[in-house]
Protein backbone atom coordinates (compact mmCIF):
# COMPACT_ATOMS: atom_id res chain seq x y z
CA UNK A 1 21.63 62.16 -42.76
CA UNK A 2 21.57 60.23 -39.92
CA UNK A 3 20.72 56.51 -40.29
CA UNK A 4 16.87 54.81 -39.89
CA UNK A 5 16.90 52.72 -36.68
CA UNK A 6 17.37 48.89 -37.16
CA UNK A 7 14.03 46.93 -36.09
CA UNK A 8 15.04 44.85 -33.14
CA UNK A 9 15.37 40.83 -33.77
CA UNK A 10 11.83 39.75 -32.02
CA UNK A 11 12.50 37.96 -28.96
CA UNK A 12 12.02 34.57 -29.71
CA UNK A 13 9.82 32.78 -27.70
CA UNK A 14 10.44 29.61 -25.39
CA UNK A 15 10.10 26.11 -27.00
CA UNK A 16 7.68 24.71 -24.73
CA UNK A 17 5.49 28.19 -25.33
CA UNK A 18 5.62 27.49 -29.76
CA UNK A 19 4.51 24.40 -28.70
CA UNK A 20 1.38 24.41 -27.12
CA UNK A 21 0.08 27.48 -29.29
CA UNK A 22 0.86 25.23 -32.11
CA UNK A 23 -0.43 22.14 -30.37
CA UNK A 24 -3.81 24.32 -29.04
CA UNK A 25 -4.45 25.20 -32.41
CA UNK A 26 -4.73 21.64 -33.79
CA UNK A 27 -7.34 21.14 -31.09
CA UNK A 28 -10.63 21.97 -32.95
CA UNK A 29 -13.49 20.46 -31.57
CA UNK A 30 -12.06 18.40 -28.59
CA UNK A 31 -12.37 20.61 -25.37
CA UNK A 32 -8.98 20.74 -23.17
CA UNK A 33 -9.82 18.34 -20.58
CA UNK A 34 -10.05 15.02 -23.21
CA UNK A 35 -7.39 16.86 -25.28
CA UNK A 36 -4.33 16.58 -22.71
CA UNK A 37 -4.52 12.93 -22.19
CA UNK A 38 -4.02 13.24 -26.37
CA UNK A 39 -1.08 15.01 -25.96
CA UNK A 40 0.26 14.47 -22.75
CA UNK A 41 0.49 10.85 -24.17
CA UNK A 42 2.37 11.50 -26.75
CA UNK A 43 5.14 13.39 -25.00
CA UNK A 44 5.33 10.37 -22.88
CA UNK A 45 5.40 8.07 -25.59
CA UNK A 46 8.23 10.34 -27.15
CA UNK A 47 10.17 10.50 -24.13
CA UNK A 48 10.39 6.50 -23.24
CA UNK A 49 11.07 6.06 -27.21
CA UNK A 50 13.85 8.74 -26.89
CA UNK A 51 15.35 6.88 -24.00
CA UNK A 52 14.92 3.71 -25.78
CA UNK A 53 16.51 4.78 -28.83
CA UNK A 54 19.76 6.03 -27.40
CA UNK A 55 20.40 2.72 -25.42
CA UNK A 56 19.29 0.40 -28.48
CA UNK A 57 22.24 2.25 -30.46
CA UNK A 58 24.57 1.42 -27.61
CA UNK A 59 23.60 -2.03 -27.34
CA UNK A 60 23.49 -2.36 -31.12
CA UNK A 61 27.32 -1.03 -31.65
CA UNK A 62 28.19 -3.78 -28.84
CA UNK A 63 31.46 -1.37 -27.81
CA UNK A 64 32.74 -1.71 -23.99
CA UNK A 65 30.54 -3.47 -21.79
CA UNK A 66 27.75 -3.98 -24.56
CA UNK A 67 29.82 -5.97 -26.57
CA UNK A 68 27.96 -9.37 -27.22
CA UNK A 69 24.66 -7.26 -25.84
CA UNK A 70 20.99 -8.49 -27.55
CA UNK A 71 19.28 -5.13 -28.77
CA UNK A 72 16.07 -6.76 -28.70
CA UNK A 73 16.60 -8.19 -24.41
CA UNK A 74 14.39 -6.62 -22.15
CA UNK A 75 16.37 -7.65 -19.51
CA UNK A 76 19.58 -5.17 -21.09
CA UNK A 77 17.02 -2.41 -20.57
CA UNK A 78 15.72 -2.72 -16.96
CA UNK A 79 19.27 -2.61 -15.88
CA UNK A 80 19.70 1.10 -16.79
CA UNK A 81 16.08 1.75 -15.57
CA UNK A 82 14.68 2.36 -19.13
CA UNK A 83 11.33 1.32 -20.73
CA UNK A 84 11.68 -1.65 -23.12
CA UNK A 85 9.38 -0.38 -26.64
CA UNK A 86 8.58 -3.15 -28.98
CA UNK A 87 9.17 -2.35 -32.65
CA UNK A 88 5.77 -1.28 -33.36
CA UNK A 89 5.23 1.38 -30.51
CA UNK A 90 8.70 2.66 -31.31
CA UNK A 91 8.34 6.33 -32.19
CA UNK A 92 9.89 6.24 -35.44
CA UNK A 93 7.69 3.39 -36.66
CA UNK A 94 4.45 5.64 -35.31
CA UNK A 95 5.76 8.72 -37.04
CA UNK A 96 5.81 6.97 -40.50
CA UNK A 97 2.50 6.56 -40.25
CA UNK A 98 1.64 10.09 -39.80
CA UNK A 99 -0.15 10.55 -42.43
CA UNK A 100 -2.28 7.47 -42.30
CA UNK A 101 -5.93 7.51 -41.83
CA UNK A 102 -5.75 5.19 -38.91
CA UNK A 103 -3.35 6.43 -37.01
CA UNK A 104 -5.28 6.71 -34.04
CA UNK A 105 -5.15 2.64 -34.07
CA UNK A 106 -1.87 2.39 -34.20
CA UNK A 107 -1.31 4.90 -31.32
CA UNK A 108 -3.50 3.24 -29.38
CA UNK A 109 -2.31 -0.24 -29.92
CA UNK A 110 1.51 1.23 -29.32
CA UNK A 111 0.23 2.07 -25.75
CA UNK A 112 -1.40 -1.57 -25.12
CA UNK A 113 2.18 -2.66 -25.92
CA UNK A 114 4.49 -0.96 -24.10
CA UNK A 115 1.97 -1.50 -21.11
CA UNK A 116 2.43 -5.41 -21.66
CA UNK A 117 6.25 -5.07 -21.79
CA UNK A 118 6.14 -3.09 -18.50
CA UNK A 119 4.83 -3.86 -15.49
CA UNK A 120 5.22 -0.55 -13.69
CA UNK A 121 3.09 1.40 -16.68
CA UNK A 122 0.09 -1.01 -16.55
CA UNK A 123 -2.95 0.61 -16.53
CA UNK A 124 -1.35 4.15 -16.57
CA UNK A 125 -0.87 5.07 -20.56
CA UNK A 126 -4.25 6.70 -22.58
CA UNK A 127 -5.36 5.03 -24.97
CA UNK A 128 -7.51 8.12 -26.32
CA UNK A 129 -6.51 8.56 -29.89
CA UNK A 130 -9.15 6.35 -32.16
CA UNK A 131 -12.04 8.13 -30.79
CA UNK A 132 -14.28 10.03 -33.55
CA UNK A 133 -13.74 13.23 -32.73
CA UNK A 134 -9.82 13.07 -32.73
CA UNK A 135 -9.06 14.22 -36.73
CA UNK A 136 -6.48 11.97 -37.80
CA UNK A 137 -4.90 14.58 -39.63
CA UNK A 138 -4.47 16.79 -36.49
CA UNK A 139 -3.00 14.09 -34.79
CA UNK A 140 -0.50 13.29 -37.21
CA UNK A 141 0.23 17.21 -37.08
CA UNK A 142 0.40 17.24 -33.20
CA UNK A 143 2.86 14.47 -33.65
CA UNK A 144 5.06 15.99 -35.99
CA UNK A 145 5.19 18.70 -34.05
CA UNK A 146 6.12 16.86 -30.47
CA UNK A 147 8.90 14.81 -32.88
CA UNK A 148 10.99 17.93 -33.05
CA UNK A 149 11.24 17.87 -29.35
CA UNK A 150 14.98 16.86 -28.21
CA UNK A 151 15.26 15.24 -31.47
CA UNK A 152 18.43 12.68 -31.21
CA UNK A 153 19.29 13.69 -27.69
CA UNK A 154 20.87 11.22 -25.04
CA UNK A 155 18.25 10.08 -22.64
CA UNK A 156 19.55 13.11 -19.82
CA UNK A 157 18.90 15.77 -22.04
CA UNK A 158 15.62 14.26 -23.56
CA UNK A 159 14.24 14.00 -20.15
CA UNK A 160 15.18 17.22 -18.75
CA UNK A 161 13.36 18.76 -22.33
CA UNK A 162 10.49 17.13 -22.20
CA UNK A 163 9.88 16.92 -18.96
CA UNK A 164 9.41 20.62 -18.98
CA UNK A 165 7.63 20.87 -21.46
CA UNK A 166 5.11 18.07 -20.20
CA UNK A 167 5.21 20.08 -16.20
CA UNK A 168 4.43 23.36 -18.41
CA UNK A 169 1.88 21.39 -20.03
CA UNK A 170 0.18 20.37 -17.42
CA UNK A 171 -0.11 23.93 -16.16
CA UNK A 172 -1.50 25.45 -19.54
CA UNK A 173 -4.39 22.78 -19.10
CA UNK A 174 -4.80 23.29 -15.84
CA UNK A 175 -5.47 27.03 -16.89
CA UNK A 176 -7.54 26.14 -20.11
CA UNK A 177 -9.51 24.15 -17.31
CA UNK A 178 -10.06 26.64 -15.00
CA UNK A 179 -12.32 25.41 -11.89
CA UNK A 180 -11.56 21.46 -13.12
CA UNK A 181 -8.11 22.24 -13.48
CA UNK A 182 -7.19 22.82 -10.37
CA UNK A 183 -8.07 19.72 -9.04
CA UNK A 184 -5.11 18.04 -10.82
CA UNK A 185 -2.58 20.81 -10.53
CA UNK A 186 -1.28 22.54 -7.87
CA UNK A 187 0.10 26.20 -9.52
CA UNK A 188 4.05 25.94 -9.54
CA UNK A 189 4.24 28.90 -7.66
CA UNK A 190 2.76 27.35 -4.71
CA UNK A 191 4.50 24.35 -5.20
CA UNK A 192 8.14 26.02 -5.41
CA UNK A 193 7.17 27.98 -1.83
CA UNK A 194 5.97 25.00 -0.34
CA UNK A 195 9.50 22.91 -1.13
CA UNK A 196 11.75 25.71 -0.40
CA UNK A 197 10.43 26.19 3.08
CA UNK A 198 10.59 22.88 3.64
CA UNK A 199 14.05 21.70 2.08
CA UNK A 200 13.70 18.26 1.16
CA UNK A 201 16.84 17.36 0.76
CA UNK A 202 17.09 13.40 2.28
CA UNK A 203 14.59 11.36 3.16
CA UNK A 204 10.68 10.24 2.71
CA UNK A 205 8.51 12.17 1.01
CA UNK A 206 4.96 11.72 1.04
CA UNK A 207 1.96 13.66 -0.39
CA UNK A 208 -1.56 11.64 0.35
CA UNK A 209 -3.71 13.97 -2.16
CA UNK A 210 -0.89 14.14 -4.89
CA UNK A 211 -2.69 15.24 -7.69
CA UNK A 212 0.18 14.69 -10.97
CA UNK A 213 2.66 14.68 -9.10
CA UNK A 214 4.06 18.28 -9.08
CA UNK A 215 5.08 18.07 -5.32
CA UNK A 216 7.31 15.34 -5.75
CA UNK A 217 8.91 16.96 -9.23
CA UNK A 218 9.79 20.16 -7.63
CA UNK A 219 11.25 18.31 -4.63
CA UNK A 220 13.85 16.36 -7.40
CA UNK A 221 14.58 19.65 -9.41
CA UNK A 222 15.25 21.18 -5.29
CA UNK A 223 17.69 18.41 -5.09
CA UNK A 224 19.34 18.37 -8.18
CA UNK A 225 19.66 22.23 -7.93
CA UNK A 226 21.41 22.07 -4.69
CA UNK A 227 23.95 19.74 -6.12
CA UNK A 228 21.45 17.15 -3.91
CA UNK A 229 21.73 13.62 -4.72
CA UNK A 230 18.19 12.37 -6.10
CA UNK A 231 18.45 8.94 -5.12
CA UNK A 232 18.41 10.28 -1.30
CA UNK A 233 14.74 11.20 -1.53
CA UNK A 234 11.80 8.40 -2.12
CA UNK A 235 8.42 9.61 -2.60
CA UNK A 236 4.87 8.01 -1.60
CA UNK A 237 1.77 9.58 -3.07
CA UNK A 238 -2.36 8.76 -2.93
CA UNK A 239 -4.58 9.90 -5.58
CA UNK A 240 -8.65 8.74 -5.80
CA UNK A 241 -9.09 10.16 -9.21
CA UNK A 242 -7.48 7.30 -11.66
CA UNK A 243 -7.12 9.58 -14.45
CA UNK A 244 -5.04 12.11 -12.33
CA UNK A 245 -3.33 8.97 -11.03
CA UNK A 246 -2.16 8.06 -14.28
CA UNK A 247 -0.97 11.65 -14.88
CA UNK A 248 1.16 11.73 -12.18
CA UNK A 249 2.12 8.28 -12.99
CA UNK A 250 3.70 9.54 -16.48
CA UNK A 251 4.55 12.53 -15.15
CA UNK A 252 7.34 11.20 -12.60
CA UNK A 253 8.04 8.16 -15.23
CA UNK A 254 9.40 11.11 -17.74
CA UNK A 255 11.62 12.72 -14.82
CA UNK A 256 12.97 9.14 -14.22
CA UNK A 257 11.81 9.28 -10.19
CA UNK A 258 10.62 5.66 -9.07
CA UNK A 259 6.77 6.24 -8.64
CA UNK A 260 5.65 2.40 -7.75
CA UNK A 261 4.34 4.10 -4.52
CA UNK A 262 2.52 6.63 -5.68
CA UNK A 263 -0.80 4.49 -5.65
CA UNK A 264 -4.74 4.75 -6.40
CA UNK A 265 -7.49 3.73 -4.96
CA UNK A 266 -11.33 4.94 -4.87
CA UNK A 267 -12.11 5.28 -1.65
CA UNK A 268 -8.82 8.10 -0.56
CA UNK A 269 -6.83 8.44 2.14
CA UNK A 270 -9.22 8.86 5.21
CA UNK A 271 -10.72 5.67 4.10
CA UNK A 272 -8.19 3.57 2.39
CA UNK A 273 -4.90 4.99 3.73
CA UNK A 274 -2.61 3.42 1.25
CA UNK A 275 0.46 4.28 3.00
CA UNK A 276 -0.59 2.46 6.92
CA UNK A 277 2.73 2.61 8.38
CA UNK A 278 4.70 5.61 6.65
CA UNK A 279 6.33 7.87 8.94
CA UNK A 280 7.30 10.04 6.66
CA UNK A 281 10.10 13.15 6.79
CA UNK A 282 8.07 15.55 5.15
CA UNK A 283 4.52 16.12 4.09
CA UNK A 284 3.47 18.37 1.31
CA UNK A 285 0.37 18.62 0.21
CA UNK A 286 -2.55 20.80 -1.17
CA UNK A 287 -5.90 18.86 -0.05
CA UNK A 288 -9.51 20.22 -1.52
CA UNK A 289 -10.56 23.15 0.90
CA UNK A 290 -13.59 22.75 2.92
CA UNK A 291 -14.26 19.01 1.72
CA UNK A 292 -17.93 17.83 3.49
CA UNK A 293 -18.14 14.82 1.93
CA UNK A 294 -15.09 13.02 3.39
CA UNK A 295 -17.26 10.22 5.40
CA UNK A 296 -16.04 11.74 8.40
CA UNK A 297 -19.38 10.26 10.11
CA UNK A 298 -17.68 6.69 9.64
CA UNK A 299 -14.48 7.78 11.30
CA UNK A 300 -15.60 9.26 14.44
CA UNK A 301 -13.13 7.11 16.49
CA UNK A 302 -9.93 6.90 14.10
CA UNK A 303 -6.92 6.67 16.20
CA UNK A 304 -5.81 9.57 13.88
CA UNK A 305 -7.63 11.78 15.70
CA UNK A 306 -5.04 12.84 18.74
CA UNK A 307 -5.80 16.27 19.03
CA UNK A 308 -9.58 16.23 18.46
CA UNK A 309 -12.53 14.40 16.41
CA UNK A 310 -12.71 16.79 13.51
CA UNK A 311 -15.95 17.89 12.26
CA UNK A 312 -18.32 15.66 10.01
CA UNK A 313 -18.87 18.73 7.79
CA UNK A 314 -15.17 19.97 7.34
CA UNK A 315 -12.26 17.80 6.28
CA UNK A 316 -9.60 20.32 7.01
CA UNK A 317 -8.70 19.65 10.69
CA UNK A 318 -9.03 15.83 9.57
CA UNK A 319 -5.91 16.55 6.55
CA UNK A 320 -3.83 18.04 9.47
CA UNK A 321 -4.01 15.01 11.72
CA UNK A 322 -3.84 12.78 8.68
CA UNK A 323 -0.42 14.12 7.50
CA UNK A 324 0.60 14.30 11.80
CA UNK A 325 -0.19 10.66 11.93
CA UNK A 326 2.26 10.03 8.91
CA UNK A 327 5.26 11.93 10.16
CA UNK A 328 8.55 10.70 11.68
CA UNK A 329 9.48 12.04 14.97
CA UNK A 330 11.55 14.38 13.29
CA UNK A 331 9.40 15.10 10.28
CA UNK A 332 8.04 18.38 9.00
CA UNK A 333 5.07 19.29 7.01
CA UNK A 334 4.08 22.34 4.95
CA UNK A 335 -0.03 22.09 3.73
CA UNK A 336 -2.00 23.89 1.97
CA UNK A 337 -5.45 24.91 3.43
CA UNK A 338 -8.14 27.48 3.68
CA UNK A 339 -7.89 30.34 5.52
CA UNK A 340 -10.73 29.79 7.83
CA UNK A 341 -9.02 27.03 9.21
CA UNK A 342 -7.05 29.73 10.88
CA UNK A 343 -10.09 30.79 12.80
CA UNK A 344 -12.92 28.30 12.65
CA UNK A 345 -14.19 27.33 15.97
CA UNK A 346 -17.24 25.19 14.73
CA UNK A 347 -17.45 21.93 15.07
CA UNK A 348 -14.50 21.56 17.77
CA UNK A 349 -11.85 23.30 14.99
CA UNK A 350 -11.26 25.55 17.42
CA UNK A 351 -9.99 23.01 20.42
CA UNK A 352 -8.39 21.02 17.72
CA UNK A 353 -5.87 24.26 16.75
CA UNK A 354 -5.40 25.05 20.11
CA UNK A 355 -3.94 21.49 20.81
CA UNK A 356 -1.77 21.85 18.33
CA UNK A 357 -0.73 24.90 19.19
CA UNK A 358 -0.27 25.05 22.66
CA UNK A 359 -0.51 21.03 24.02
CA UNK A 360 1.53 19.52 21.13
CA UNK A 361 3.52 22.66 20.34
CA UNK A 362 3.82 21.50 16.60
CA UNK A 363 2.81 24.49 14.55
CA UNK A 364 6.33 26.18 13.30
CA UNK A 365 4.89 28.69 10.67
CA UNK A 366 1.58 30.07 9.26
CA UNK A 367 1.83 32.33 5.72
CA UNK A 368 -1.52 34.52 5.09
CA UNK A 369 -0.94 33.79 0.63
CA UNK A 370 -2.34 36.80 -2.00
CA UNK A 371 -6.13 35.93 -3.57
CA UNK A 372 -6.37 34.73 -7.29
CA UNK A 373 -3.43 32.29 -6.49
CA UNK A 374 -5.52 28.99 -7.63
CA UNK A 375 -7.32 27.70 -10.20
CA UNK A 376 -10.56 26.24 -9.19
CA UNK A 377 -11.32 28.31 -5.99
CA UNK A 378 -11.40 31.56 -5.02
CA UNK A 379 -11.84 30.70 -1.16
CA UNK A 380 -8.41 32.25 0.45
CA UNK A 381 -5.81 30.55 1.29
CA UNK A 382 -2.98 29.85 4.01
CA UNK A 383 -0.10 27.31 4.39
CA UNK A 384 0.35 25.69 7.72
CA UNK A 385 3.94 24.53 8.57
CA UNK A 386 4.22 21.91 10.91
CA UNK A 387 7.45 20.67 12.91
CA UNK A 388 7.71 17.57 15.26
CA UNK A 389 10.97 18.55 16.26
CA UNK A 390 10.11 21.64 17.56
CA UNK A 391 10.87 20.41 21.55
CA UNK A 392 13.82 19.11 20.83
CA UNK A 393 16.42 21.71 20.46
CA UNK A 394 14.31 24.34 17.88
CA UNK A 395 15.98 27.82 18.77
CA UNK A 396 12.36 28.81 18.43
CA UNK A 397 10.00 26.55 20.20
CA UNK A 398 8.54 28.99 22.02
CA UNK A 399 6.88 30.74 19.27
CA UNK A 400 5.24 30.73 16.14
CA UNK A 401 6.51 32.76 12.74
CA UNK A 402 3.63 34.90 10.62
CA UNK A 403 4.42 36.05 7.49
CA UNK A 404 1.57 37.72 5.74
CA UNK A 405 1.96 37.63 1.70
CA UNK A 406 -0.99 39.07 0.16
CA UNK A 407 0.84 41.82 -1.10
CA UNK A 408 3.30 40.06 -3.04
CA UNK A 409 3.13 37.94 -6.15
CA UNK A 410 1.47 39.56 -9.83
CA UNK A 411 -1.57 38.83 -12.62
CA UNK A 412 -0.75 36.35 -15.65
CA UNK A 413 -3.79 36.82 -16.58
CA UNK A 414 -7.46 38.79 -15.37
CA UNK A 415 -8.49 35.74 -13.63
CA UNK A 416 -4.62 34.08 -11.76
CA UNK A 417 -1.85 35.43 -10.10
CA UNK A 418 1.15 33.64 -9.35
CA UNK A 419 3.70 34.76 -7.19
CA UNK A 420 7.69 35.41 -8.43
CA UNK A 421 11.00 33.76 -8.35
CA UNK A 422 12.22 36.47 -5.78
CA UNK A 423 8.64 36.63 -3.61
CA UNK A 424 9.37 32.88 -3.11
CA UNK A 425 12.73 33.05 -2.01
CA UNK A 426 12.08 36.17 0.22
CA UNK A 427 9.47 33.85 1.76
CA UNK A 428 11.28 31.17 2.31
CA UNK A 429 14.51 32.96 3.78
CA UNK A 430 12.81 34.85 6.11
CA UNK A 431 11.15 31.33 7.46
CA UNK A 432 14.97 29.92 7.02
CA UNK A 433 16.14 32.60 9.41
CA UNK A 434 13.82 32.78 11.81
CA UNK A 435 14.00 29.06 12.26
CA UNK A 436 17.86 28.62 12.46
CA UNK A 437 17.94 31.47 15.08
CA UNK A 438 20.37 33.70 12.71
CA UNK A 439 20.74 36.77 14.29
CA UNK A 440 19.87 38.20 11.05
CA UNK A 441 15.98 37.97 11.38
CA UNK A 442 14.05 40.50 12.67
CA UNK A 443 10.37 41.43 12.44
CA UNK A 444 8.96 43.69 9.56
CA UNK A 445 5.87 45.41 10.27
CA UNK A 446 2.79 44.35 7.78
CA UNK A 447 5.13 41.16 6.53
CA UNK A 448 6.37 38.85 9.50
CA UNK A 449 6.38 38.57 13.03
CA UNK A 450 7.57 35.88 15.34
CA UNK A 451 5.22 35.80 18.06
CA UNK A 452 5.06 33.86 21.52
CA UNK A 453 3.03 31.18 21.91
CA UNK A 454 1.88 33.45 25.27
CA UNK A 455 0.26 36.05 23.31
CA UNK A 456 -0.73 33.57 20.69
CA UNK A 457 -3.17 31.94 23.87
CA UNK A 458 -4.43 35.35 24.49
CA UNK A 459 -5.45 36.23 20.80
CA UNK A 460 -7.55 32.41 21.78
CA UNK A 461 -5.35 30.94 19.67
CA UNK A 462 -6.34 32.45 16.33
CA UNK A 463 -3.66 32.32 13.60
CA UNK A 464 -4.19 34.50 11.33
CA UNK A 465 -1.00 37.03 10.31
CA UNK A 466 -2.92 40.09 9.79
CA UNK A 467 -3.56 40.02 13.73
CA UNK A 468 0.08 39.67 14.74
CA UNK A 469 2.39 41.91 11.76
CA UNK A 470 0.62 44.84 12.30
CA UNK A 471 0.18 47.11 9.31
CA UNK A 472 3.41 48.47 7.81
CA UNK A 473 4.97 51.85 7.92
CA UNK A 474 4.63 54.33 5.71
CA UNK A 475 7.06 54.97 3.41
CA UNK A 476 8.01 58.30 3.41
CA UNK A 477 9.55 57.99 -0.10
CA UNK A 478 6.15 56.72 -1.47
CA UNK A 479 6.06 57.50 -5.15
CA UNK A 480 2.66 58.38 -6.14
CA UNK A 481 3.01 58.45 -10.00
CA UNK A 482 4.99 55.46 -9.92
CA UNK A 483 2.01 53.22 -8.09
CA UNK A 484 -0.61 55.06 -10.18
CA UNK A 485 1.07 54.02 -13.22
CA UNK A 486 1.37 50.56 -12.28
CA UNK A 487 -2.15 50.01 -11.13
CA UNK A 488 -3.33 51.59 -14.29
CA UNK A 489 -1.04 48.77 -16.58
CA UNK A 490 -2.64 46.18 -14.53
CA UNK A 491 -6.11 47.55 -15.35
CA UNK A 492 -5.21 47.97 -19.21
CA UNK A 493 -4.03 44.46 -18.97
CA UNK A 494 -7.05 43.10 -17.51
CA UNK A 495 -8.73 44.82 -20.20
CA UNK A 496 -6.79 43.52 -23.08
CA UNK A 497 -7.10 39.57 -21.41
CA UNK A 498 -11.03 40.67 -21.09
CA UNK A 499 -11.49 41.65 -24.65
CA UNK A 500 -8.98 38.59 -26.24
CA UNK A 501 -11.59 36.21 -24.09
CA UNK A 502 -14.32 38.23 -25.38
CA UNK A 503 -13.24 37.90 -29.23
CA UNK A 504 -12.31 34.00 -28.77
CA UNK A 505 -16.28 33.37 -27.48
CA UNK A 506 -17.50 35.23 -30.47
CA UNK A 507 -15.69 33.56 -32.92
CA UNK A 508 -16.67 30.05 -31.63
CA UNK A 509 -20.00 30.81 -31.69
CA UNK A 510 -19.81 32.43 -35.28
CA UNK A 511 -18.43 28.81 -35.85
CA UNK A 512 -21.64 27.59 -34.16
CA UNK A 513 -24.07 29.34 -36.04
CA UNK A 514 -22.11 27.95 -39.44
């Protein structure tokens, strides 16, 4: 008699998943946007108590060099870059008073102090969790739940832990946000492209619509991953939203990156450049598409404007020359944009891409991305990569690389695609080939082309890829019943994310009618 199968051990899922279905569940009647400064917060507040911890043990054994060392000096703590938290923000002191109705106070007080003990977090901590509709029972929950994260760990390993889980975070809002979200988060997808064409290895990096920060996280994890040394890279960042400010604030604080110029101000960069005299080595950055209310009418004769006065209506030709004007000599960009910046002609668009293209000779590489990509637009998008080096010794100065991507990448969900692990590094080491002159690029019909600027002039200097890869061949091979079956799971899991969205609105508004 032959033996009944063993079930398989369910695959368990990843920590920083548990948590947020856990921590979405406790959420009740606070929507998603007020509900990530909640917990958001207290990740932060766990992480610089974590760090704080671990040293005050040190300090409080006084073995080695911290013999004779004062626990309770704030000056012991600065020297090892670490927040100083008074006794009554600490997060054991918080957590044993879980349970207790006001809670919220004491949260919120914790924040006020650790704000007055350092300078570099004033103004940037919430202080969010005494309002009325925050159920001090759910928040003791939440917190319970966020103290099992890294739990003991040495300051390293606490970071690297919850620093993922707040960047994963940050993207699960961003979704539960939808069109709002997006203006805080850049999808990590994009991000990961954008930083592994570009290579950030050394130098200045500067992002002048930075959102919470994720450009300037991936370029430390690129670093570290490449056996890199962090400290090589400095970062300089302008946000006009103060609450995405201070996201981005705690955001680099928990990855330990020095973010005192990462600064806010109301007015944003075209009027209030925070940043005057950077000449940075790269740009990265994801400004809002199609912006018409960027007071270009007060700007009309910026010395930004090298290659043309961009349009009142349009801020998109005005982000190019505003990221130009901050690179070094040597400095390259990569930008995120809309696609009809690729084509525009209104307004003077047109005469300002043609400058660049064939006066200044500083556009390097233009990817066509797939649709569904972002959050709170469905307008489609392109990245422009920019190179001022590109006359002085670039194998390729003559030309200009296409790669067209709308093929690649997959659905998360019925609404957002993102694209892989392997699309992004196919990306980027085609662009890493073609710009290093390795013999082994070479052209692939429907994906990438590297195209003269000649011919570029004759197409009247239109960029999008779709006019220069051509369509691709047809694969002889093709396997019907293979791409049937694949388009049909897609559809079924459309379907299933339709009808899960479907259920969730009818149960709330059961819950209404109650």
């Amino acid at each position: 008699m032959a033996r009944p199968k063993a079930d398989k051990p369910a695959q368990e899922e990843p920590l920083e998943k548990q948590l947020w279905k856990s921590a979405d569940k406790l959420r009740k009647n606070i929507d998603a946007a007020e509900y990530k400064h909640v917990v958001l917060g207290l990740i932060f507040l766990k992480y610089i108590s974590d760090a704080f911890e671990e040293l005050h043990s040190r300090l409080e054994a006084g073995v080695g060099v911290y013999a004779g060392a004062d626990p309770e000096d704030k000056d012991e703590y600065s020297a090892e870059n670490v927040f100083f938290v008074p006794a009554e923000a600490r997060w054991s002191f918080l957590l044993s008073q879980a349970t207790q109705p006001t809670i919220g106070s004491l949260i919120d007080a914790a924040m006020d102090a650790i704000e007055r003990e350092n300078a570099l977090l004033k103004g940037v901590l919430p202080k969010v969790f005494s309002r009325q509709n925050l159920d001090p029972l759910s928040l003791g929950g939440l917190m319970k739940l966020i103290g099992n994260i890294a739990l003991g760990d040495a300051k390293a390993r606490s970071a690297d832990v919850l620093g993922h889980v707040f960047e994963y975070f940050l993207g699960e809002f961003a979704l539960a946000e939808g069109k709002q979200g997006g203006q805080f988060y850049t999808p990590r997808s994009i991000v990961e492209l954008l930083v592994a064409m570009l290579e950030p290895y050394k130098g200045r990096v500067f992002d002048p619509c930075c959102g919470s920060g994720g450009m300037f996280v991936q370029s430390e994890k690129f670093v570290a991953s490449h056996q890199g040394q962090v400290k090589d890279i400095s970062i300089y960042g302008q946000e006009s939203n103060q609450t995405t400010w201070r996201l981005a604030r705690m955001n680099l604080a928990i990855r330990g990156i020095e973010s005192s110029q990462v600064k806010w101000n109301t007015e944003g960069s075209f009027l209030n450049d925070a940043h005057k005299d950077l000449k940075a080595d790269f740009v990265i950055a994801n400004p809002p598409f199609n912006v018409s209310d960027w007071s270009g009418e007060l700007l009309r004769k910026d010395g930004r404007w090298k290659y043309g006065v961009p349009p009142v209506g349009n801020a998109n030709f005005a982000w190019l020359q505003h990221f130009l004007h901050h690179l070094a000599p040597n400095g390259r960009a990569g930008v995120v944009l809309a696609k009809g910046s690729l084509t525009s002609k209104s307004g003077g668009e047109g005469e300002i891409r043609r400058a660049l293209v064939a006066e200044a000779n500083l556009i390097d590489c233009i990817v066509n991305l797939p649709a569904k990509l972002f959050l709170n637009t469905q307008i489609p998008a392109c990245l422009w990569f920019m190179n001022r080096a590109r006359e002085n010794g670039h194998p390729r100065k003559g030309e200009i690389l296409f790669i067209d991507a709308r093929n690649l990448g997959h659905l998360i969900n019925r609404r957002t695609r993102e694209l892989s692990g392997d699309d992004v590094e196919h990306i980027a080491a085609t662009y890493h080939a073609w710009r290093t002159g390795e013999p082994g690029y070479a052209d692939v019909k429907g994906f990438c082309a590297s195209v003269s600027l000649t011919r570029v002039a004759e197409l009247d200097h239109v960029l999008t890829p779709g006019r220069y890869v051509g369509l691709p061949d047809e694969e002889e091979d093709f396997d019907f019943a293979a791409r049937f079956a694949a388009l049909k799971a897609e559809f079924e899991a459309q379907l299933l994310e339709e009808a899960r969205l479907n259920a969730a609105i009818a149960e709330n508004l059961a819950k209404v009618k109650l």
